[in-house]
PDB file of N, CA and C in Angstrom:
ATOM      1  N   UNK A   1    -149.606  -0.885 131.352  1.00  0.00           N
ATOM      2  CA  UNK A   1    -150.188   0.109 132.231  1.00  0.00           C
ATOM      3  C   UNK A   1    -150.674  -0.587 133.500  1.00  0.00           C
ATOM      4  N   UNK A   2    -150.505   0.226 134.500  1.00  0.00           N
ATOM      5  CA  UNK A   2    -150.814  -0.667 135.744  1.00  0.00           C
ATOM      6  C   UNK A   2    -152.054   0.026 136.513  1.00  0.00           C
ATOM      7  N   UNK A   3    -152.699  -1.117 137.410  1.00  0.00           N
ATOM      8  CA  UNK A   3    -154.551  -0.711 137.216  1.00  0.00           C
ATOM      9  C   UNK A   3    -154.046   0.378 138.480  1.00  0.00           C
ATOM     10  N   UNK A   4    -154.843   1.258 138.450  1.00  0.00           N
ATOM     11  CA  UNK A   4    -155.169   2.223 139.955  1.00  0.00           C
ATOM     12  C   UNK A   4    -155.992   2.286 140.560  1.00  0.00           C
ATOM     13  N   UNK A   5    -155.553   1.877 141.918  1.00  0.00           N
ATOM     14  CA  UNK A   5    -156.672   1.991 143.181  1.00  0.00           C
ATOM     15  C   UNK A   5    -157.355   2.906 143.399  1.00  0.00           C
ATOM     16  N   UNK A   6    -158.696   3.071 143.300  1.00  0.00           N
ATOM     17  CA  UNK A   6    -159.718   4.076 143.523  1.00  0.00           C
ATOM     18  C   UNK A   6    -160.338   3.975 144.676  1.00  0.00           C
ATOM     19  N   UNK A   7    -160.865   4.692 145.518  1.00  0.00           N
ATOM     20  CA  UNK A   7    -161.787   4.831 146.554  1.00  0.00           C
ATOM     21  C   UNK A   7    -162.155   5.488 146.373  1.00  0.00           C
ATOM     22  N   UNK A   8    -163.987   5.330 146.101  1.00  0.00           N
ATOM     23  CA  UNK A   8    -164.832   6.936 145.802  1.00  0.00           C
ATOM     24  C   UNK A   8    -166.003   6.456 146.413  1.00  0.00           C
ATOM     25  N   UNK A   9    -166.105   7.599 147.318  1.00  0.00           N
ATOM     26  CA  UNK A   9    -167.462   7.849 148.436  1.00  0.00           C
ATOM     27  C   UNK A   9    -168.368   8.984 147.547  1.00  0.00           C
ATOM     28  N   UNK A  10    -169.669   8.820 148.010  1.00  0.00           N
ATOM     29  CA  UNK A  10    -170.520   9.763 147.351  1.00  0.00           C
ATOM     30  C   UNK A  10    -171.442  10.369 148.498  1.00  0.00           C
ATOM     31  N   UNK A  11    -171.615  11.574 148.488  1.00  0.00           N
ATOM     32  CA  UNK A  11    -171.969  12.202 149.480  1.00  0.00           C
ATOM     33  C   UNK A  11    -173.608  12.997 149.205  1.00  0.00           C
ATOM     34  N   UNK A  12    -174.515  12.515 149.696  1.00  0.00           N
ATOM     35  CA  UNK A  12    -175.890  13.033 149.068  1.00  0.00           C
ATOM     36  C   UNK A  12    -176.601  13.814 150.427  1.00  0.00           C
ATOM     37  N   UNK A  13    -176.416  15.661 149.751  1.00  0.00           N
ATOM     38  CA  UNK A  13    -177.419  16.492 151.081  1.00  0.00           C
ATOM     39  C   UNK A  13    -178.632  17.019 150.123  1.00  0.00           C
ATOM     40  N   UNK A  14    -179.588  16.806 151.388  1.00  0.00           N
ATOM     41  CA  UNK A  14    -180.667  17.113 151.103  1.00  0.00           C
ATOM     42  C   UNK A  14    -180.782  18.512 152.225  1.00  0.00           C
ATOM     43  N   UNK A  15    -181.158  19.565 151.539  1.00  0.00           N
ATOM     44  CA  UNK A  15    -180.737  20.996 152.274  1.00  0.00           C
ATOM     45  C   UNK A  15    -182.453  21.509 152.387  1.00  0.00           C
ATOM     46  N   UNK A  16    -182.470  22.208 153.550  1.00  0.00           N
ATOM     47  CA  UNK A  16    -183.476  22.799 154.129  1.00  0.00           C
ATOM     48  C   UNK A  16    -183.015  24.066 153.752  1.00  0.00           C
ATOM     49  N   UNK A  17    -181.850  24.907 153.548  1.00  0.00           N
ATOM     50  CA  UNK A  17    -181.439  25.833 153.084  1.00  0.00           C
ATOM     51  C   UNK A  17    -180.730  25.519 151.733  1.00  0.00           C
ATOM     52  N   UNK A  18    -181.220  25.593 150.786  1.00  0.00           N
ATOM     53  CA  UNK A  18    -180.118  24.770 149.412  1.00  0.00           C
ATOM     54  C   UNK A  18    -179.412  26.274 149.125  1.00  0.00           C
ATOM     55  N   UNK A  19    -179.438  27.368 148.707  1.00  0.00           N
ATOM     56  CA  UNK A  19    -178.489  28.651 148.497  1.00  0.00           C
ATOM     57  C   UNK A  19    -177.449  28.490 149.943  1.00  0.00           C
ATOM     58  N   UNK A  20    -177.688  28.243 150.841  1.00  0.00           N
ATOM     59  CA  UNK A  20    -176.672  28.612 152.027  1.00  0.00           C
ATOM     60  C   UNK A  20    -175.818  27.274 151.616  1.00  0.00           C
ATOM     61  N   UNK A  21    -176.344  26.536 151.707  1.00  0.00           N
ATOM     62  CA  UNK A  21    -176.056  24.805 151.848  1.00  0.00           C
ATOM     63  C   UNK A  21    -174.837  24.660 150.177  1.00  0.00           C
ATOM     64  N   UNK A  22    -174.971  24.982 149.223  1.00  0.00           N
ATOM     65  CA  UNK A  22    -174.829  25.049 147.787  1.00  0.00           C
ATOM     66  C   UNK A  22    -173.196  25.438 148.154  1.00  0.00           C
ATOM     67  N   UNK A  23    -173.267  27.224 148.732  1.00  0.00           N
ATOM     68  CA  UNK A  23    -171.969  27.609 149.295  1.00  0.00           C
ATOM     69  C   UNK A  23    -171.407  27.071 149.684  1.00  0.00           C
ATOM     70  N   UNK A  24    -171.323  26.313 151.326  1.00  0.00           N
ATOM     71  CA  UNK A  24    -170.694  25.749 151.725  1.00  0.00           C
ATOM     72  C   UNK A  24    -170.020  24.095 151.197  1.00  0.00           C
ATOM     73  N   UNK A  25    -170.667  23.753 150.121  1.00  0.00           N
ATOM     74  CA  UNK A  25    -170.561  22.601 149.509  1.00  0.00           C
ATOM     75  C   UNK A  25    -169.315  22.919 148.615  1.00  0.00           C
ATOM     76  N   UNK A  26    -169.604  23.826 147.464  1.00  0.00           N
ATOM     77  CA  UNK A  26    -168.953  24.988 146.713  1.00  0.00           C
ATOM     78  C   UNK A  26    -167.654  24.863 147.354  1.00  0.00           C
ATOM     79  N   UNK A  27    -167.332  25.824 148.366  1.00  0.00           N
ATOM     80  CA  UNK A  27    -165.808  25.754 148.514  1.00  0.00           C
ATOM     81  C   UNK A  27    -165.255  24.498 149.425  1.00  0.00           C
ATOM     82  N   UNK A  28    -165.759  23.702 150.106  1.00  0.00           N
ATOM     83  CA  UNK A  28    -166.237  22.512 150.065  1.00  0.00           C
ATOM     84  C   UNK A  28    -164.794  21.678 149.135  1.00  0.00           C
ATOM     85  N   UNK A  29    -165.403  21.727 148.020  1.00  0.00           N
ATOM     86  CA  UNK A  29    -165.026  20.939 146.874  1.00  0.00           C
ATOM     87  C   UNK A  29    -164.225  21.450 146.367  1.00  0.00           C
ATOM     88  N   UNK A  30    -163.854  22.900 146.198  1.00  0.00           N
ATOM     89  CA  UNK A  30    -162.716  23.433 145.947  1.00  0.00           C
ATOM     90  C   UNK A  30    -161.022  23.469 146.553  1.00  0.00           C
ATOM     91  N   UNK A  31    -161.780  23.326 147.886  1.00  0.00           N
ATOM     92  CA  UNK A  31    -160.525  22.914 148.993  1.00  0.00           C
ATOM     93  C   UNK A  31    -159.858  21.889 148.914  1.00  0.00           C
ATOM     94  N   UNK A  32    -161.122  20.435 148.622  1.00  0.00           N
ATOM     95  CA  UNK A  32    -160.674  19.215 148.525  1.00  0.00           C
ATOM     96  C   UNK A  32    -160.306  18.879 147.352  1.00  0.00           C
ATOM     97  N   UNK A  33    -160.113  19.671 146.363  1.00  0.00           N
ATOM     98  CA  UNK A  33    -159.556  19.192 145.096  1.00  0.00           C
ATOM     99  C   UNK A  33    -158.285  19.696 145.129  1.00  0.00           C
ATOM    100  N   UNK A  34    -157.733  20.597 145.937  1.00  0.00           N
ATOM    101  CA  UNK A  34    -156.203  20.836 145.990  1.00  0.00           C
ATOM    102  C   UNK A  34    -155.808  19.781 146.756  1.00  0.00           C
ATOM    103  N   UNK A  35    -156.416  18.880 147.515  1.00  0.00           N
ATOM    104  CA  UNK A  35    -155.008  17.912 148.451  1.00  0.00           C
ATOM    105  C   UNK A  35    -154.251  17.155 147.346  1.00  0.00           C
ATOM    106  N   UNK A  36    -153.157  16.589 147.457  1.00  0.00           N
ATOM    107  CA  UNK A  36    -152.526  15.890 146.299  1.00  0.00           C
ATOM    108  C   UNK A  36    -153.271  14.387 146.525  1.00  0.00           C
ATOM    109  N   UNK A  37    -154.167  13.624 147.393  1.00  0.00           N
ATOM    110  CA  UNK A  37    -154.246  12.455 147.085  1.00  0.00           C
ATOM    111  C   UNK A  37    -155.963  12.429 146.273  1.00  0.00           C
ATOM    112  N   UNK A  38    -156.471  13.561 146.318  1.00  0.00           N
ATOM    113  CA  UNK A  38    -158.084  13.665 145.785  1.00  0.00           C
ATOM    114  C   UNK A  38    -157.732  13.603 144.007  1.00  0.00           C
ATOM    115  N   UNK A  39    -158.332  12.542 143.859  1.00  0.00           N
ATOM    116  CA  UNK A  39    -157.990  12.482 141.985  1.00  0.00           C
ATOM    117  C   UNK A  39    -159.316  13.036 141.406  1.00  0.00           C
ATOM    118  N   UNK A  40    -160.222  12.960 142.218  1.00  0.00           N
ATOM    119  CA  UNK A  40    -161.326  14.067 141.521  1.00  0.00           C
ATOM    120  C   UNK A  40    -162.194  14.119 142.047  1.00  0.00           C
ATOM    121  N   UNK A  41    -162.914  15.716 142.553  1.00  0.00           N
ATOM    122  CA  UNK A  41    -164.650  15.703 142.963  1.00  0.00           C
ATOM    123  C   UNK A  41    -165.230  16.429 142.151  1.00  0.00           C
ATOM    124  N   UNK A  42    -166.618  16.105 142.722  1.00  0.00           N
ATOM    125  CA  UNK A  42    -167.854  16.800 141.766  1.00  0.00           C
ATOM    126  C   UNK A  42    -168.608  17.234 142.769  1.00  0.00           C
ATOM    127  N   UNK A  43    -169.359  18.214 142.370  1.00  0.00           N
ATOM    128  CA  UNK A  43    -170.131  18.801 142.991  1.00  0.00           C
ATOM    129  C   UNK A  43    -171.826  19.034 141.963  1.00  0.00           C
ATOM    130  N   UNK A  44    -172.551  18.184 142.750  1.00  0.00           N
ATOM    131  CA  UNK A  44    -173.760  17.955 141.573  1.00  0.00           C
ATOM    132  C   UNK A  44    -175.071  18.259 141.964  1.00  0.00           C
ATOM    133  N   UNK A  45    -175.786  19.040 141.224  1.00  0.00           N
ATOM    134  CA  UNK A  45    -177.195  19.551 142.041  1.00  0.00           C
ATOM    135  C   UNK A  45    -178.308  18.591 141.281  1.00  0.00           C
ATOM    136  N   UNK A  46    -179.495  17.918 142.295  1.00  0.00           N
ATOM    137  CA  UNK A  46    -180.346  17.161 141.302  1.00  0.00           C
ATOM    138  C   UNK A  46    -181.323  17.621 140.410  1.00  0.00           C
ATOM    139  N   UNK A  47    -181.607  17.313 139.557  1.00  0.00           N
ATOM    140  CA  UNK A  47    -182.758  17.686 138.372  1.00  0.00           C
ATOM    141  C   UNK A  47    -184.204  17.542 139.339  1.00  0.00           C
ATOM    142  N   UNK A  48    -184.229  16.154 139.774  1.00  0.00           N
ATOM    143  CA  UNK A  48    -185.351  15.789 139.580  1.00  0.00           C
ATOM    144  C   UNK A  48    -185.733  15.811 141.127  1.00  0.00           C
ATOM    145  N   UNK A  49    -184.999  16.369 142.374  1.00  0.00           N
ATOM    146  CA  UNK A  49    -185.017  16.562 143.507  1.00  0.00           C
ATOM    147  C   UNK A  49    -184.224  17.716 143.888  1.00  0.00           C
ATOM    148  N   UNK A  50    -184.995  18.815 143.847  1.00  0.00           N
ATOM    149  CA  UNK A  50    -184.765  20.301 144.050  1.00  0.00           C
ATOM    150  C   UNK A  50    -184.025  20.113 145.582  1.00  0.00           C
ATOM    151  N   UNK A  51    -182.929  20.808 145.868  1.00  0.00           N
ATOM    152  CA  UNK A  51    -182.147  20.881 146.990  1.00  0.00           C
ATOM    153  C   UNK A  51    -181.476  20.146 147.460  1.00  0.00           C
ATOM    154  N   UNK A  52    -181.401  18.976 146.131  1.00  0.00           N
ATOM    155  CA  UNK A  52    -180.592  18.136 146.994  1.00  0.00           C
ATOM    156  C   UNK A  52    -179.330  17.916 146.002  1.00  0.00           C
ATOM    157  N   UNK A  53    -178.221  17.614 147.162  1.00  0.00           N
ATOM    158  CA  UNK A  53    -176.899  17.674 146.083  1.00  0.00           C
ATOM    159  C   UNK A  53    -175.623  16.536 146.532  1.00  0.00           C
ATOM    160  N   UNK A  54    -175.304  16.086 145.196  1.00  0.00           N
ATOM    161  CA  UNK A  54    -174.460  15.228 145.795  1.00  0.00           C
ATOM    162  C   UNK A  54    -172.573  15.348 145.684  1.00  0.00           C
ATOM    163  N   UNK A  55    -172.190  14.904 146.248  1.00  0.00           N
ATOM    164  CA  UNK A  55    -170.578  15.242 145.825  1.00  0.00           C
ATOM    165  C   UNK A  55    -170.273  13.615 145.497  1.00  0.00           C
ATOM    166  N   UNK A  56    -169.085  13.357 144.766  1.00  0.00           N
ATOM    167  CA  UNK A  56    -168.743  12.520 143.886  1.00  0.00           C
ATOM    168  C   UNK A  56    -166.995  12.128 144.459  1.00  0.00           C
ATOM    169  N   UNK A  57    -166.464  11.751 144.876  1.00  0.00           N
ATOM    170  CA  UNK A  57    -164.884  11.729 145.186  1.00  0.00           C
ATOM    171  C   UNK A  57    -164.282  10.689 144.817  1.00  0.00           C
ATOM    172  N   UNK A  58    -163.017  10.761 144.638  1.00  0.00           N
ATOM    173  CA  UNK A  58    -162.221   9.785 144.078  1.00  0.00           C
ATOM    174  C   UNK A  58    -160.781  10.080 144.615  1.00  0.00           C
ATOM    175  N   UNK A  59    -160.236   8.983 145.285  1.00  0.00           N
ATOM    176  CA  UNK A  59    -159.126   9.178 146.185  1.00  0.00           C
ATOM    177  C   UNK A  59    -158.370   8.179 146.028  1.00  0.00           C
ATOM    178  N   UNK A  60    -156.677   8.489 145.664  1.00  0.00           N
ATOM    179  CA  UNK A  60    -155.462   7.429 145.467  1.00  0.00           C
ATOM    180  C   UNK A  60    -155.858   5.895 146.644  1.00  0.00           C
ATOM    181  N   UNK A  61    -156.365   5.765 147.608  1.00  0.00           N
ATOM    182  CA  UNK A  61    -156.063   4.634 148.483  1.00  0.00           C
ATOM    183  C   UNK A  61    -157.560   5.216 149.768  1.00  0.00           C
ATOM    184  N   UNK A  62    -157.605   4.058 149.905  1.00  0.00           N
ATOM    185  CA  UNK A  62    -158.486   4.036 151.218  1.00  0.00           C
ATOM    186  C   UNK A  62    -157.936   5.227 152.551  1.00  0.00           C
ATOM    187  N   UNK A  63    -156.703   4.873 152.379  1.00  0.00           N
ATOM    188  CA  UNK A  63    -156.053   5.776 153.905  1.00  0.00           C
ATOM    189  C   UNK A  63    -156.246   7.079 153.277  1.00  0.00           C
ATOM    190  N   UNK A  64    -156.017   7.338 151.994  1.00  0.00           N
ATOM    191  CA  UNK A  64    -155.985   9.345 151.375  1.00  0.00           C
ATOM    192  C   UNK A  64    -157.716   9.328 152.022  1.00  0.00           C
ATOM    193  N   UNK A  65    -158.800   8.512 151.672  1.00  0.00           N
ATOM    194  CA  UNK A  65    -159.942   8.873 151.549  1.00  0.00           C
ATOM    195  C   UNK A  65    -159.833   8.813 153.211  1.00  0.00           C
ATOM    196  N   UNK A  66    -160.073   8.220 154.088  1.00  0.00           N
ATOM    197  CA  UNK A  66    -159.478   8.100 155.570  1.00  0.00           C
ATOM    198  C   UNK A  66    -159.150   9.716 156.136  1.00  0.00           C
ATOM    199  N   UNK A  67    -158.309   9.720 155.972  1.00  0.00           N
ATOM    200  CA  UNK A  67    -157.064  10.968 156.585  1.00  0.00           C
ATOM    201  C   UNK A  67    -158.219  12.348 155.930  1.00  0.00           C
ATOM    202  N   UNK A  68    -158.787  12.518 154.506  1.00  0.00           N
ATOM    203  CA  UNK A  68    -159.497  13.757 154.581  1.00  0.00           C
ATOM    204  C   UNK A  68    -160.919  13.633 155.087  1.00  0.00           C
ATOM    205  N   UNK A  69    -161.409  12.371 155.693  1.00  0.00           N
ATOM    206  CA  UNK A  69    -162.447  12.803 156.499  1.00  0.00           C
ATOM    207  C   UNK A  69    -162.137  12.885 158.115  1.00  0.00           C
ATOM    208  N   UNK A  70    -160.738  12.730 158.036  1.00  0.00           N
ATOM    209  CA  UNK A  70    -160.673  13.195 159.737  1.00  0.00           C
ATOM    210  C   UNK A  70    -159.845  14.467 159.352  1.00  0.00           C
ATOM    211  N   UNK A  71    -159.955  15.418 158.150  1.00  0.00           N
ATOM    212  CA  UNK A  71    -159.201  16.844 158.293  1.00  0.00           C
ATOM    213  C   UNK A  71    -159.986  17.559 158.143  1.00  0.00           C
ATOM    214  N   UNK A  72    -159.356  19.022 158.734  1.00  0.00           N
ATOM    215  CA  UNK A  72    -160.075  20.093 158.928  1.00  0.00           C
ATOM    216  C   UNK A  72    -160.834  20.826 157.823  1.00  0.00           C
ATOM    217  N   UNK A  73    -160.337  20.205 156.453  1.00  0.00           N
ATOM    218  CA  UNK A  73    -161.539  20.820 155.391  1.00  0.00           C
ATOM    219  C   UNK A  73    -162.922  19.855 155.464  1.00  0.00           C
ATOM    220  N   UNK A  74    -162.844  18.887 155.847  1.00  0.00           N
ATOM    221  CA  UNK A  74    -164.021  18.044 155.957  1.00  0.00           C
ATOM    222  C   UNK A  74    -164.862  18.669 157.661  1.00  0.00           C
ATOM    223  N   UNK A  75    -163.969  18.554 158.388  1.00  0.00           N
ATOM    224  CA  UNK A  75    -164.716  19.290 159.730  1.00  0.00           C
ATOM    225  C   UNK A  75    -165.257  20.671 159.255  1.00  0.00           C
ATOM    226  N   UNK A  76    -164.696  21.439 158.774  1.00  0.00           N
ATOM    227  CA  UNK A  76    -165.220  22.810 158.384  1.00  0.00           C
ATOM    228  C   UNK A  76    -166.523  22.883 157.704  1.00  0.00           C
ATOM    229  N   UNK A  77    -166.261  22.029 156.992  1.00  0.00           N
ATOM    230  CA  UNK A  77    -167.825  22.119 155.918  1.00  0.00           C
ATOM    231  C   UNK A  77    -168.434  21.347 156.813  1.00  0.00           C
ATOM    232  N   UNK A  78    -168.403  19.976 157.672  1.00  0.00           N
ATOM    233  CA  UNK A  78    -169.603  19.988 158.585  1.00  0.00           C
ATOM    234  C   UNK A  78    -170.230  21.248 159.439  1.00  0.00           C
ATOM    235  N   UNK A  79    -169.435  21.632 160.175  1.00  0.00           N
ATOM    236  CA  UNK A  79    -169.667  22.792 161.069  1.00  0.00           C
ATOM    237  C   UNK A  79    -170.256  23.824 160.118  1.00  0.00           C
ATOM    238  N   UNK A  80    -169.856  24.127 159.528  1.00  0.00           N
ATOM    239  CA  UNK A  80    -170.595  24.946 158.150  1.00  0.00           C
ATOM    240  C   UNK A  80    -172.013  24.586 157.730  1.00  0.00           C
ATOM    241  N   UNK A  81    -172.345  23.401 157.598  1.00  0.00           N
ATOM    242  CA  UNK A  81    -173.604  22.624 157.196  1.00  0.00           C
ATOM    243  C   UNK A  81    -174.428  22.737 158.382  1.00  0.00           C
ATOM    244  N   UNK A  82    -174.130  22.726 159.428  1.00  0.00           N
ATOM    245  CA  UNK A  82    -175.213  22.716 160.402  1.00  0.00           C
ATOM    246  C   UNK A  82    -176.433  23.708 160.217  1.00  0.00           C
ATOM    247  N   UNK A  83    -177.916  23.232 160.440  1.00  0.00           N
ATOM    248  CA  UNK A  83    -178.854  23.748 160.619  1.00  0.00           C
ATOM    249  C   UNK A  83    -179.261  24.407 158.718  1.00  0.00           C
ATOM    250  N   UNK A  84    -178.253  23.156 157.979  1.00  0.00           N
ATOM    251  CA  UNK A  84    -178.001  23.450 156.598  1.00  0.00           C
ATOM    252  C   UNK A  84    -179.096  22.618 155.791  1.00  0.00           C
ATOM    253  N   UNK A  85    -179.018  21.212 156.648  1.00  0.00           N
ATOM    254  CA  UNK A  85    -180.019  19.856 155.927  1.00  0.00           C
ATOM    255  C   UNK A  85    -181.494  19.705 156.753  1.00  0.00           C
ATOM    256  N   UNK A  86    -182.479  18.990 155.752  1.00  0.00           N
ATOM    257  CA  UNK A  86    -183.243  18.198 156.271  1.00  0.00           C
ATOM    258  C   UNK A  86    -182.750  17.427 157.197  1.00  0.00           C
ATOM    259  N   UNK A  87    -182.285  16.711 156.772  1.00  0.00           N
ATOM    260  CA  UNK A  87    -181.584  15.170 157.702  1.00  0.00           C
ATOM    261  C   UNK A  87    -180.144  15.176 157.463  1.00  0.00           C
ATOM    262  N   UNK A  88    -179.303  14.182 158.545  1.00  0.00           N
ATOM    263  CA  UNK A  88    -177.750  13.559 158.079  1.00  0.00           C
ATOM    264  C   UNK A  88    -177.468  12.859 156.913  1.00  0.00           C
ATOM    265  N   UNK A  89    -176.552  13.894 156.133  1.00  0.00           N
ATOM    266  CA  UNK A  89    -176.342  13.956 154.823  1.00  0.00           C
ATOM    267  C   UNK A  89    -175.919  11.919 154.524  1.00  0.00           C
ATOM    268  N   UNK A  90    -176.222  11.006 152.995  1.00  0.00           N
ATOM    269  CA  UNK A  90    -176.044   9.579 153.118  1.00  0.00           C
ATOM    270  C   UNK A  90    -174.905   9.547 152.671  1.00  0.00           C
ATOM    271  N   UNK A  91    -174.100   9.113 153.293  1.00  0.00           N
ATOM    272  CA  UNK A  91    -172.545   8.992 152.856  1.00  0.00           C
ATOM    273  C   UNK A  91    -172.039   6.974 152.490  1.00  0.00           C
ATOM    274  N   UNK A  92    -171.535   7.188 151.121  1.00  0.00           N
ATOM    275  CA  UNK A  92    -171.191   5.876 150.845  1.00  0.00           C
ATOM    276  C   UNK A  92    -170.446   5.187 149.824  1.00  0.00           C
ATOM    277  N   UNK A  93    -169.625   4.320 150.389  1.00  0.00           N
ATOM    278  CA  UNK A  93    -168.436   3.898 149.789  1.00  0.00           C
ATOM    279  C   UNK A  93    -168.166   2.928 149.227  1.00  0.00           C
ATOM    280  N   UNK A  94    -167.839   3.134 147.659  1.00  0.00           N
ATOM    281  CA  UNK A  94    -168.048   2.323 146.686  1.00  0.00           C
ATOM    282  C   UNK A  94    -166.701   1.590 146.120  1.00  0.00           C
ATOM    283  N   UNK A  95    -166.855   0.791 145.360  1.00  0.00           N
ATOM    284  CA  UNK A  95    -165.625  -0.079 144.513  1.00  0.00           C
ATOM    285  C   UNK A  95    -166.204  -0.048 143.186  1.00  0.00           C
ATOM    286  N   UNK A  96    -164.850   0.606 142.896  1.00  0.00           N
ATOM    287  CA  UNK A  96    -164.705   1.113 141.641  1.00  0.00           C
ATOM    288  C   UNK A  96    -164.926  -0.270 140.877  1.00  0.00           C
ATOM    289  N   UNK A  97    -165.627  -0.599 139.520  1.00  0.00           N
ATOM    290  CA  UNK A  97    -166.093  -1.267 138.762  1.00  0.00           C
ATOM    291  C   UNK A  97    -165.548  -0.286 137.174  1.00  0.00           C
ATOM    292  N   UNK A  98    -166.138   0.229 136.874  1.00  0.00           N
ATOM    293  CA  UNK A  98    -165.445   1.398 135.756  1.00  0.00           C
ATOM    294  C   UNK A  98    -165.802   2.567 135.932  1.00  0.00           C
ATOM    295  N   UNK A  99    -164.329   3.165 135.992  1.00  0.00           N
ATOM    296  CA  UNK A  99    -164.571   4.287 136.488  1.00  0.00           C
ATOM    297  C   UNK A  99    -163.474   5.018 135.654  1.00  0.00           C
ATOM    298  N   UNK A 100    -163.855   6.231 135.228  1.00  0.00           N
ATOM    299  CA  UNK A 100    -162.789   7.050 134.248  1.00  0.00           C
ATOM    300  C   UNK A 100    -161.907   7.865 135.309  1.00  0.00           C
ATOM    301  N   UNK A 101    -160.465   7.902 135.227  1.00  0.00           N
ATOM    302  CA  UNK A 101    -159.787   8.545 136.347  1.00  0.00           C
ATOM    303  C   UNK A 101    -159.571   9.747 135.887  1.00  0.00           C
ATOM    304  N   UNK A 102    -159.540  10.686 135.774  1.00  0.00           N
ATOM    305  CA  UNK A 102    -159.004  12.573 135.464  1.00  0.00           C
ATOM    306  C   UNK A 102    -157.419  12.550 135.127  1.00  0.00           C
ATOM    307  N   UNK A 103    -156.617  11.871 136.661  1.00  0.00           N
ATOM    308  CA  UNK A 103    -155.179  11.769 136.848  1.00  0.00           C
ATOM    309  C   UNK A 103    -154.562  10.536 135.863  1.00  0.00           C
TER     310      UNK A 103
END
């Protein structure tokens, strides 16, 4: 079996509106789970920090993860988010160590 390249960014908003903010996250993640190079997102609300939510991604290669933050489902849900957060949501990109793949 041969190993697979993962790139997974994690995306943490902290919402001044969390019901408006929730939505737009919501289809969000639905959009980005149809491209063919997204091997899996999550969409996760915190326990222990009310309104704040994180998304989870996992993408064939650096360039798949690349190419959907310069596409229009990623622009949409920014423009969507506005006047959505406390602050600019922490975005950050990890190496996979163990990680269970879906695909």
């Amino acid at each position: 079996m041969s190993e697979v390249e993962l790139t997974i960014v994690t995306m943490q908003f902290d919402a001044s509106d969390p019901d408006a903010l929730q939505s737009v996250l919501a289809k969000y993640t639905v959009l980005t789970r149809m491209e063919p190079a997204c091997r899996n997102i999550d969409l996760c609300a915190s326990v222990t920090s009310p309104g704040r939510f994180v998304i989870v991604q996992k993408w064939d290669s650096p360039a798949a993860q690349q190419a959907h933050f310069d596409s229009d489902v990623m622009v949409d849900m920014a423009t969507a988010g506005r006047g959505l957060l406390a602050h600019p949501p922490a975005i950050d990109l990890l190496e996979s160590i163990s990680a269970h793949d879906l695909k």
